[in-house]
PDB file of N, CA and C in Angstrom:
ATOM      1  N   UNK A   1       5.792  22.728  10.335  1.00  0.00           N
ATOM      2  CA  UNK A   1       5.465  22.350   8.976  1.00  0.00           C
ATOM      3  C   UNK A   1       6.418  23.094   8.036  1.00  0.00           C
ATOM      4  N   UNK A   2       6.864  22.308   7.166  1.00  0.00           N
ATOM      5  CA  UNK A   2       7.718  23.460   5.846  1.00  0.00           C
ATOM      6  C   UNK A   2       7.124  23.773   4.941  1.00  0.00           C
ATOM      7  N   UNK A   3       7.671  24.271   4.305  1.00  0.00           N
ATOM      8  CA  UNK A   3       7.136  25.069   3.147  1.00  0.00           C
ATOM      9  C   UNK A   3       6.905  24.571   2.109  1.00  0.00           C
ATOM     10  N   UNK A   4       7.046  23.219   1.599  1.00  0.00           N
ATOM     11  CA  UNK A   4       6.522  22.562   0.918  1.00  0.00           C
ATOM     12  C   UNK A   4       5.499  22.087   1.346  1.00  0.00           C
ATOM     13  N   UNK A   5       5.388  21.496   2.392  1.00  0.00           N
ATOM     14  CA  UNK A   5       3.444  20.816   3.016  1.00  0.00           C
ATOM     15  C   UNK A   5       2.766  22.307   2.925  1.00  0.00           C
ATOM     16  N   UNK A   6       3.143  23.243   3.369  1.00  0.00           N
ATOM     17  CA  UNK A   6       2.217  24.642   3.044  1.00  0.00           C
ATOM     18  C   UNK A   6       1.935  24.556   1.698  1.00  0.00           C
ATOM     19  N   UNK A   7       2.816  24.902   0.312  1.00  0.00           N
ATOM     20  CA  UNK A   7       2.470  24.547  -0.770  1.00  0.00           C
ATOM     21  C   UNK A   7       1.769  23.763  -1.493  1.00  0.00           C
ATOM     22  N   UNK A   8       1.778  22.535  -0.562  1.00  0.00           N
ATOM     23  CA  UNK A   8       0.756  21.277  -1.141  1.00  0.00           C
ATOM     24  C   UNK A   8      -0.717  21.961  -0.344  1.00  0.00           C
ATOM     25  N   UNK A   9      -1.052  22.213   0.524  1.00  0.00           N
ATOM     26  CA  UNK A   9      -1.809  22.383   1.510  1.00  0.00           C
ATOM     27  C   UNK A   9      -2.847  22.875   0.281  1.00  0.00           C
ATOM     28  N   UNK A  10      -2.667  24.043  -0.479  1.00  0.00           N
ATOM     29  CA  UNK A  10      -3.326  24.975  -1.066  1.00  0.00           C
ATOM     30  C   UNK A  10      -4.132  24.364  -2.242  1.00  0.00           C
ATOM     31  N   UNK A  11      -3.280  22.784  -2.521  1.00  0.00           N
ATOM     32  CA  UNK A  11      -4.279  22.147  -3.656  1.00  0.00           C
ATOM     33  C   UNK A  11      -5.389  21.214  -3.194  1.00  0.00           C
ATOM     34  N   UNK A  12      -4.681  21.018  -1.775  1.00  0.00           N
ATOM     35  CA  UNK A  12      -5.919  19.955  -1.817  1.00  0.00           C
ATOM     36  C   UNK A  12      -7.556  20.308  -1.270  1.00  0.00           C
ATOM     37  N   UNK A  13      -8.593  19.399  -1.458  1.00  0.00           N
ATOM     38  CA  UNK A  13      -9.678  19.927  -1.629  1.00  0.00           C
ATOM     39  C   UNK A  13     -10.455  19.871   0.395  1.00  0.00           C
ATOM     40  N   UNK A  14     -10.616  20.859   0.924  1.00  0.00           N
ATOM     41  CA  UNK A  14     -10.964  20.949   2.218  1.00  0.00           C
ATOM     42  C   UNK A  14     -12.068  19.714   2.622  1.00  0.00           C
ATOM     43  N   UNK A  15     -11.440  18.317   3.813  1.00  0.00           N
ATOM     44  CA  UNK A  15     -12.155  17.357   4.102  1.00  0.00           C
ATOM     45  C   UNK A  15     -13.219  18.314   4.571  1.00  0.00           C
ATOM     46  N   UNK A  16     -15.079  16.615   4.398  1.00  0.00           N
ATOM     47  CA  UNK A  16     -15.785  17.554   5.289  1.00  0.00           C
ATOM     48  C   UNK A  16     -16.066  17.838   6.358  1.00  0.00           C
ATOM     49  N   UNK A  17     -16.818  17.888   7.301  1.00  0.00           N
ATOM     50  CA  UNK A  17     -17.128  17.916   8.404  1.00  0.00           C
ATOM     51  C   UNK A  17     -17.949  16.888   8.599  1.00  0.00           C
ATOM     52  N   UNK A  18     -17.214  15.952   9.931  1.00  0.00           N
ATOM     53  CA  UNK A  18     -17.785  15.171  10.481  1.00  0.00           C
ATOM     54  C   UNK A  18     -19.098  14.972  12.189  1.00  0.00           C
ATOM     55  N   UNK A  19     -19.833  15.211  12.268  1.00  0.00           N
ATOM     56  CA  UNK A  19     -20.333  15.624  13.092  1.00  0.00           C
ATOM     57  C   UNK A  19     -20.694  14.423  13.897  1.00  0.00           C
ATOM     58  N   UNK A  20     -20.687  13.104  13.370  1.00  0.00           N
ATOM     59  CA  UNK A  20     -20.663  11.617  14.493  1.00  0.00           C
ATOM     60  C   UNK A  20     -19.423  11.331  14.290  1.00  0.00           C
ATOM     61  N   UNK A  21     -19.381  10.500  15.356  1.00  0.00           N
ATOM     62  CA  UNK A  21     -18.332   9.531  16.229  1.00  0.00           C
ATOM     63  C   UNK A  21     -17.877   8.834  15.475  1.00  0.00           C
ATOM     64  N   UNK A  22     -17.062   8.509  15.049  1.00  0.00           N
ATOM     65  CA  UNK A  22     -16.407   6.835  14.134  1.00  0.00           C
ATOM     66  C   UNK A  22     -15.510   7.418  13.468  1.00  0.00           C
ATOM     67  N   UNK A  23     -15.033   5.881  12.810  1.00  0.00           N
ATOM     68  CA  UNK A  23     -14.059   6.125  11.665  1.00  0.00           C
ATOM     69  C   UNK A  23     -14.764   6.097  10.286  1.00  0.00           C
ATOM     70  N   UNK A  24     -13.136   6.853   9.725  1.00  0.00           N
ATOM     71  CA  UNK A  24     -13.838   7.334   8.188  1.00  0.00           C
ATOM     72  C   UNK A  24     -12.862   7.445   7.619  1.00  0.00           C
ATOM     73  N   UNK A  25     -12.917   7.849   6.018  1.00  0.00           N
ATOM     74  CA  UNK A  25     -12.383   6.735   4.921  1.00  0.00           C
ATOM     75  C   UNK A  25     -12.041   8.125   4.028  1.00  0.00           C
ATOM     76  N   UNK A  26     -11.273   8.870   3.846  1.00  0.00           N
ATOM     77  CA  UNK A  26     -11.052  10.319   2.969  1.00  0.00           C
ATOM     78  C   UNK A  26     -10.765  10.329   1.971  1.00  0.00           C
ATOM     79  N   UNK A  27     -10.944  10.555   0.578  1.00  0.00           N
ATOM     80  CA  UNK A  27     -10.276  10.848  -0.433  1.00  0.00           C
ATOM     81  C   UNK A  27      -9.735  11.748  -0.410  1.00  0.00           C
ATOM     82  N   UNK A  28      -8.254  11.631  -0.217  1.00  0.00           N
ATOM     83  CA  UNK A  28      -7.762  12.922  -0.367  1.00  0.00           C
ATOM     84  C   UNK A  28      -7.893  13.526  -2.200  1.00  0.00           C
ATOM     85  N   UNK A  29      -8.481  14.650  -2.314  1.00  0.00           N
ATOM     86  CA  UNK A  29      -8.824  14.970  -3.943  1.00  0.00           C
ATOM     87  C   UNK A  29      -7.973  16.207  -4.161  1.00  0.00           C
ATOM     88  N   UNK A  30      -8.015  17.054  -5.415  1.00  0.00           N
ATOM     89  CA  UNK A  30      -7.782  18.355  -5.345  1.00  0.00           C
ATOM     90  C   UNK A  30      -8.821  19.294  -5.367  1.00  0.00           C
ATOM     91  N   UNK A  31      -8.354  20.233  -5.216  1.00  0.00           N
ATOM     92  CA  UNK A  31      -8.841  21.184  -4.842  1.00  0.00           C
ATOM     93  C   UNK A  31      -9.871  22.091  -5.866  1.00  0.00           C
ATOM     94  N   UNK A  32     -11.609  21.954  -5.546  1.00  0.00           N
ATOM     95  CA  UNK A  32     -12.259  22.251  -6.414  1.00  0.00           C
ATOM     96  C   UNK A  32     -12.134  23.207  -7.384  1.00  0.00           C
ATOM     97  N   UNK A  33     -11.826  24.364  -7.173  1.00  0.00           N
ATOM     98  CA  UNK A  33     -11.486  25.496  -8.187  1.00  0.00           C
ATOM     99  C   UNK A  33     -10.224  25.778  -9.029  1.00  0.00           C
ATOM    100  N   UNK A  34      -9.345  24.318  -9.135  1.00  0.00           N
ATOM    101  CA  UNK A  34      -7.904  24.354  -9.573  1.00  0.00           C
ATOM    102  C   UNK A  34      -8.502  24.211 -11.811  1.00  0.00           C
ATOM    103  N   UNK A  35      -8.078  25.032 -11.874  1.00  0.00           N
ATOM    104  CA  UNK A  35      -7.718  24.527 -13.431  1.00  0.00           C
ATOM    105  C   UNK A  35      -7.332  23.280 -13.917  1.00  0.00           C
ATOM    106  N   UNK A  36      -6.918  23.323 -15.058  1.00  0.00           N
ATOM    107  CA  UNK A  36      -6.510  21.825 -15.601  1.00  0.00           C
ATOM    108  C   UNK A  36      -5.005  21.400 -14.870  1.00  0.00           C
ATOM    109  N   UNK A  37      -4.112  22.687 -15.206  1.00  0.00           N
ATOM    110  CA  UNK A  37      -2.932  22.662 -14.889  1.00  0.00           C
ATOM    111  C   UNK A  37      -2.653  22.664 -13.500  1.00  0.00           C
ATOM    112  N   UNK A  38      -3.663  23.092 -12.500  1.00  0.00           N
ATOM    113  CA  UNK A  38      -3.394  22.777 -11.311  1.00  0.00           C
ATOM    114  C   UNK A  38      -3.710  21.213 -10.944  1.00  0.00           C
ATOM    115  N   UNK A  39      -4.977  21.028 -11.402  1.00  0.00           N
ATOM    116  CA  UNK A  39      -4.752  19.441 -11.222  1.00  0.00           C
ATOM    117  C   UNK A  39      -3.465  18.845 -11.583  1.00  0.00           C
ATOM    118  N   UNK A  40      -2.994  18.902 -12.272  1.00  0.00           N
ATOM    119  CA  UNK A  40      -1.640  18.192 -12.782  1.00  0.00           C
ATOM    120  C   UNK A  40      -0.848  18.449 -12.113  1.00  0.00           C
ATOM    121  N   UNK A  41      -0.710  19.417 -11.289  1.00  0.00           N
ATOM    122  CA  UNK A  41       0.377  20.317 -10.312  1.00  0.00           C
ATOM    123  C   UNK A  41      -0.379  18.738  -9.289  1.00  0.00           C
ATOM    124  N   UNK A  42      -0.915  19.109  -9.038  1.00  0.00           N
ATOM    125  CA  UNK A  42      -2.034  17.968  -7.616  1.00  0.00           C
ATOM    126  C   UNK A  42      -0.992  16.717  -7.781  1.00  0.00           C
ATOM    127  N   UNK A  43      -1.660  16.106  -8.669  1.00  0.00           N
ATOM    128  CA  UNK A  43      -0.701  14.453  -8.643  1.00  0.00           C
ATOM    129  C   UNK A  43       0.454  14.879  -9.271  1.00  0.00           C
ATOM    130  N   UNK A  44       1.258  15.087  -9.922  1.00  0.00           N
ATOM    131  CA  UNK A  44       3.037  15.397  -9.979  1.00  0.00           C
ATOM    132  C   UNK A  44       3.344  15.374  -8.653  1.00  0.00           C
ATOM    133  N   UNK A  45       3.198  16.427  -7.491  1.00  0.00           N
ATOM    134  CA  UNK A  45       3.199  16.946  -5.897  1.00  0.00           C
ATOM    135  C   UNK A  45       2.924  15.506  -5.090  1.00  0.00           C
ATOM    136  N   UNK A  46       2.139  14.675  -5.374  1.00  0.00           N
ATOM    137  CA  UNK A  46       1.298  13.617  -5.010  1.00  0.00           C
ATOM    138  C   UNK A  46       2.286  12.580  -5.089  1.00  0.00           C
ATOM    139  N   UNK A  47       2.476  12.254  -6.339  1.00  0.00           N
ATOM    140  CA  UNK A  47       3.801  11.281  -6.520  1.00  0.00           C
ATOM    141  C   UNK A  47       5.485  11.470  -6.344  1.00  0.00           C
ATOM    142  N   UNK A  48       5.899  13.253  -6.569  1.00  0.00           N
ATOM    143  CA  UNK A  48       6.996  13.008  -6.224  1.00  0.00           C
ATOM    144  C   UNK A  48       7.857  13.587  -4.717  1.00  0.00           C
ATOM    145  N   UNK A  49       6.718  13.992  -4.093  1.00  0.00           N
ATOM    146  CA  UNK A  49       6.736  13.804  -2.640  1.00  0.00           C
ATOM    147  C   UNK A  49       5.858  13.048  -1.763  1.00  0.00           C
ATOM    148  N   UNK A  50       5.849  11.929  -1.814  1.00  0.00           N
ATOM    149  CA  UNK A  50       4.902  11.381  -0.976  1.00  0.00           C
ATOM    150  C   UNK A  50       4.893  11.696   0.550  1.00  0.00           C
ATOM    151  N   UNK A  51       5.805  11.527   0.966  1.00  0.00           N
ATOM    152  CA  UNK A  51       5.735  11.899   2.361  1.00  0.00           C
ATOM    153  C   UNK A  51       5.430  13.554   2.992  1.00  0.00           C
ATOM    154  N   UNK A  52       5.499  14.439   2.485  1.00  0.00           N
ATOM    155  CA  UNK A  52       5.271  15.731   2.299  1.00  0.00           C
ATOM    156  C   UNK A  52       3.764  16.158   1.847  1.00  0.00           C
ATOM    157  N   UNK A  53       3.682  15.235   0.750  1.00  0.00           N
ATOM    158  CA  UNK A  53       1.868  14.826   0.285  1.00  0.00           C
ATOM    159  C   UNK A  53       1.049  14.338   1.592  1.00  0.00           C
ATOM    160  N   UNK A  54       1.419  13.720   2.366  1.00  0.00           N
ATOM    161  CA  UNK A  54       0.266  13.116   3.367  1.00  0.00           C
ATOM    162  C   UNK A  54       0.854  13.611   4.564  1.00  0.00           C
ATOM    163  N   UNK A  55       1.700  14.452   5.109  1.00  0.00           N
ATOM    164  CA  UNK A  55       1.788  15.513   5.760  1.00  0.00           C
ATOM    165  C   UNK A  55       0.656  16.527   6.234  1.00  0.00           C
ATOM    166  N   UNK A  56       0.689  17.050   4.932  1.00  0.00           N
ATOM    167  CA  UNK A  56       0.370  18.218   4.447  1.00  0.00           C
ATOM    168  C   UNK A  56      -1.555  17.694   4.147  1.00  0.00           C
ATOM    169  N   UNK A  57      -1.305  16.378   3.731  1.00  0.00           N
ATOM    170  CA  UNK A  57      -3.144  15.943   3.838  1.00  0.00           C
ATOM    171  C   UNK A  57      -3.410  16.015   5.448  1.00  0.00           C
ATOM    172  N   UNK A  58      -2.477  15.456   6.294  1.00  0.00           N
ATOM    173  CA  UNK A  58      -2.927  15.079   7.834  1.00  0.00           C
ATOM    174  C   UNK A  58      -3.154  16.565   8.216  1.00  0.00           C
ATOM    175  N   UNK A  59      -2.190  17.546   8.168  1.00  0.00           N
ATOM    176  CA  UNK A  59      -2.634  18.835   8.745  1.00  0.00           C
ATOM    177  C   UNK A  59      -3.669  19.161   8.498  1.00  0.00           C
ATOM    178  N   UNK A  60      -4.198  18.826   7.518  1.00  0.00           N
ATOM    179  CA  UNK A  60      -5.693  19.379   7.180  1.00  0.00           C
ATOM    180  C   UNK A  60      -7.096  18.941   8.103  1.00  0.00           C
ATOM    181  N   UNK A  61      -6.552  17.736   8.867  1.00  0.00           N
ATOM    182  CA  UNK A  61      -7.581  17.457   9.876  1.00  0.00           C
ATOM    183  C   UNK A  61      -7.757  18.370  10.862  1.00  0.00           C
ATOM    184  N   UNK A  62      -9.298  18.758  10.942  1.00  0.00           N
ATOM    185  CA  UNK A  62      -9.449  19.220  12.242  1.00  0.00           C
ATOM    186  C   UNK A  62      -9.350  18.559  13.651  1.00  0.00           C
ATOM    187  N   UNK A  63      -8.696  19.386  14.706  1.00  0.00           N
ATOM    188  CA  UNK A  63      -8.454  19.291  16.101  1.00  0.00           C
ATOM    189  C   UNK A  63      -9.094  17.687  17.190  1.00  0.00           C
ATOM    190  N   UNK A  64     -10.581  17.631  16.182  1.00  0.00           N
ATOM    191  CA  UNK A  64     -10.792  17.029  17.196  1.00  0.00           C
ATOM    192  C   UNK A  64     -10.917  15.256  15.891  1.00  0.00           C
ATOM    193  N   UNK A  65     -10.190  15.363  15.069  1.00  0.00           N
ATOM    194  CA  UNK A  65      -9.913  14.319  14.375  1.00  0.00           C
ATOM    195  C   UNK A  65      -8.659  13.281  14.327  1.00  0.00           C
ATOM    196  N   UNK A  66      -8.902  12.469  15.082  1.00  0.00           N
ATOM    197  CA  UNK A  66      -7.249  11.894  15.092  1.00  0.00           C
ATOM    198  C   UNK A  66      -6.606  10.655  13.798  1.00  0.00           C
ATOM    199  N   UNK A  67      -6.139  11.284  13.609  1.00  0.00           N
ATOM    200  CA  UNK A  67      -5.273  10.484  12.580  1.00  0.00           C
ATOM    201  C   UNK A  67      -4.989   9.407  12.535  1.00  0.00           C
ATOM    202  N   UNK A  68      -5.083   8.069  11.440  1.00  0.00           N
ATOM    203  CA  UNK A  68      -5.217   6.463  11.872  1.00  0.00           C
ATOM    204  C   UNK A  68      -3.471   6.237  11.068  1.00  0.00           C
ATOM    205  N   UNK A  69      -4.501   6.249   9.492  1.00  0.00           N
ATOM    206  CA  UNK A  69      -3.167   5.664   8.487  1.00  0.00           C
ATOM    207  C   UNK A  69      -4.024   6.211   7.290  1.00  0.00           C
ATOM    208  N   UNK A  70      -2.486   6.472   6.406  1.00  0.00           N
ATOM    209  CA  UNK A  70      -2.499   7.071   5.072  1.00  0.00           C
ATOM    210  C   UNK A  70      -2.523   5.889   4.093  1.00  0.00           C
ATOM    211  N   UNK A  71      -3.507   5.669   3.173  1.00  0.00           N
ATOM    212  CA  UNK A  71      -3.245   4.702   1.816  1.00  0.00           C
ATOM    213  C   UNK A  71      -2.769   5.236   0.962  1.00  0.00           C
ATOM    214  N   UNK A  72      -1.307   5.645   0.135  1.00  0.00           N
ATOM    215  CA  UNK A  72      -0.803   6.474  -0.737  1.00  0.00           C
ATOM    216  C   UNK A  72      -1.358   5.490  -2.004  1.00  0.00           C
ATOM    217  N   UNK A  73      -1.238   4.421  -1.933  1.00  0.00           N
ATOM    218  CA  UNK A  73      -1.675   3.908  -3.099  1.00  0.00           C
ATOM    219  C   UNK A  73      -2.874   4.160  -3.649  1.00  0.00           C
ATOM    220  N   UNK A  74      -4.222   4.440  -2.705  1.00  0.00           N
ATOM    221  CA  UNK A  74      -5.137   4.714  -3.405  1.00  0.00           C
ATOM    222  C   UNK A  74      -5.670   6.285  -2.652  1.00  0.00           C
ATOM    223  N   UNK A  75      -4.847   6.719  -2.025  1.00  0.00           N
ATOM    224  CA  UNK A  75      -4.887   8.280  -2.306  1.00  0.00           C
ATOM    225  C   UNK A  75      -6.144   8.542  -0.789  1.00  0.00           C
ATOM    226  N   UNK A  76      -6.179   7.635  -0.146  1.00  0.00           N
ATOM    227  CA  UNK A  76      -7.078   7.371   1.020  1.00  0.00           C
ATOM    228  C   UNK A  76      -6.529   7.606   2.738  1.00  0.00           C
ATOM    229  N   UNK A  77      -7.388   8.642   2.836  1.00  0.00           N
ATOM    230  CA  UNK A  77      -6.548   9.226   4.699  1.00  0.00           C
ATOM    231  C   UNK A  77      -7.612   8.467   5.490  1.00  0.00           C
ATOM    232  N   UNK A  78      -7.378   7.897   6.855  1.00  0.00           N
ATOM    233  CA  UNK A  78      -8.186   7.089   7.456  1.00  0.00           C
ATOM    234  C   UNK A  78      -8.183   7.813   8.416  1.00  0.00           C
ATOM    235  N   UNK A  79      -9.282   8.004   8.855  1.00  0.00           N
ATOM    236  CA  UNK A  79      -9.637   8.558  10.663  1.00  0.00           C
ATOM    237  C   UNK A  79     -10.526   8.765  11.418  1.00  0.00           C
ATOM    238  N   UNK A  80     -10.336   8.865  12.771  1.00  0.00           N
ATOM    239  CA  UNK A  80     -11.385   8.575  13.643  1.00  0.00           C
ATOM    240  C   UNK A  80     -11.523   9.820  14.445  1.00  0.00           C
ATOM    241  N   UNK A  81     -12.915  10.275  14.350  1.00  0.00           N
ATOM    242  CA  UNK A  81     -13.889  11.008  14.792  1.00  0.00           C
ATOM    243  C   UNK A  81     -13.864  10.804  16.666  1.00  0.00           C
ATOM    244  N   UNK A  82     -13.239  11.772  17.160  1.00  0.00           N
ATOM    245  CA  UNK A  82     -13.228  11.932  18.778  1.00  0.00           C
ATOM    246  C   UNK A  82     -14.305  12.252  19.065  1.00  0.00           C
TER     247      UNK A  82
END
């Protein structure tokens, strides 16, 4: 991972825990305790790295979550529950 997906990592808001089986539908959001100006940091980061943006969202899945597909347009991580 570089150091920019680390940097993004820190805004976004921790998915929750899934404890059944299936697929599921994420908002990727920011990160609850960010100020005004960090929100704004959030989407600037969001739009002018996209690919680095949903990187840095996928790492955030836990181990036993596998990764489907990213909706950048509406800001939506898709995945399925092992």
């Amino acid at each position: 991972m570089n150091m920019l997906q680390d940097y993004i990592r820190e805004f976004i808001n921790p998915f929750p825990n899934r404890y059944t089986r299936g697929q599921y539908e994420i908002r990727v959001l920011p990160h609850d305790d960010l100020d005004y100006d960090g929100v704004e940091k959030f989407w600037r980061l969001f739009k002018k790295f996209p690919n680095d943006f949903a990187a840095a969202a996928v790492s955030l899945l836990p181990d036993d979550v596998e990764f489907i597909q990213y909706d950048h347009l509406n800001n939506i991580l898709f995945a399925n529950k092992l």
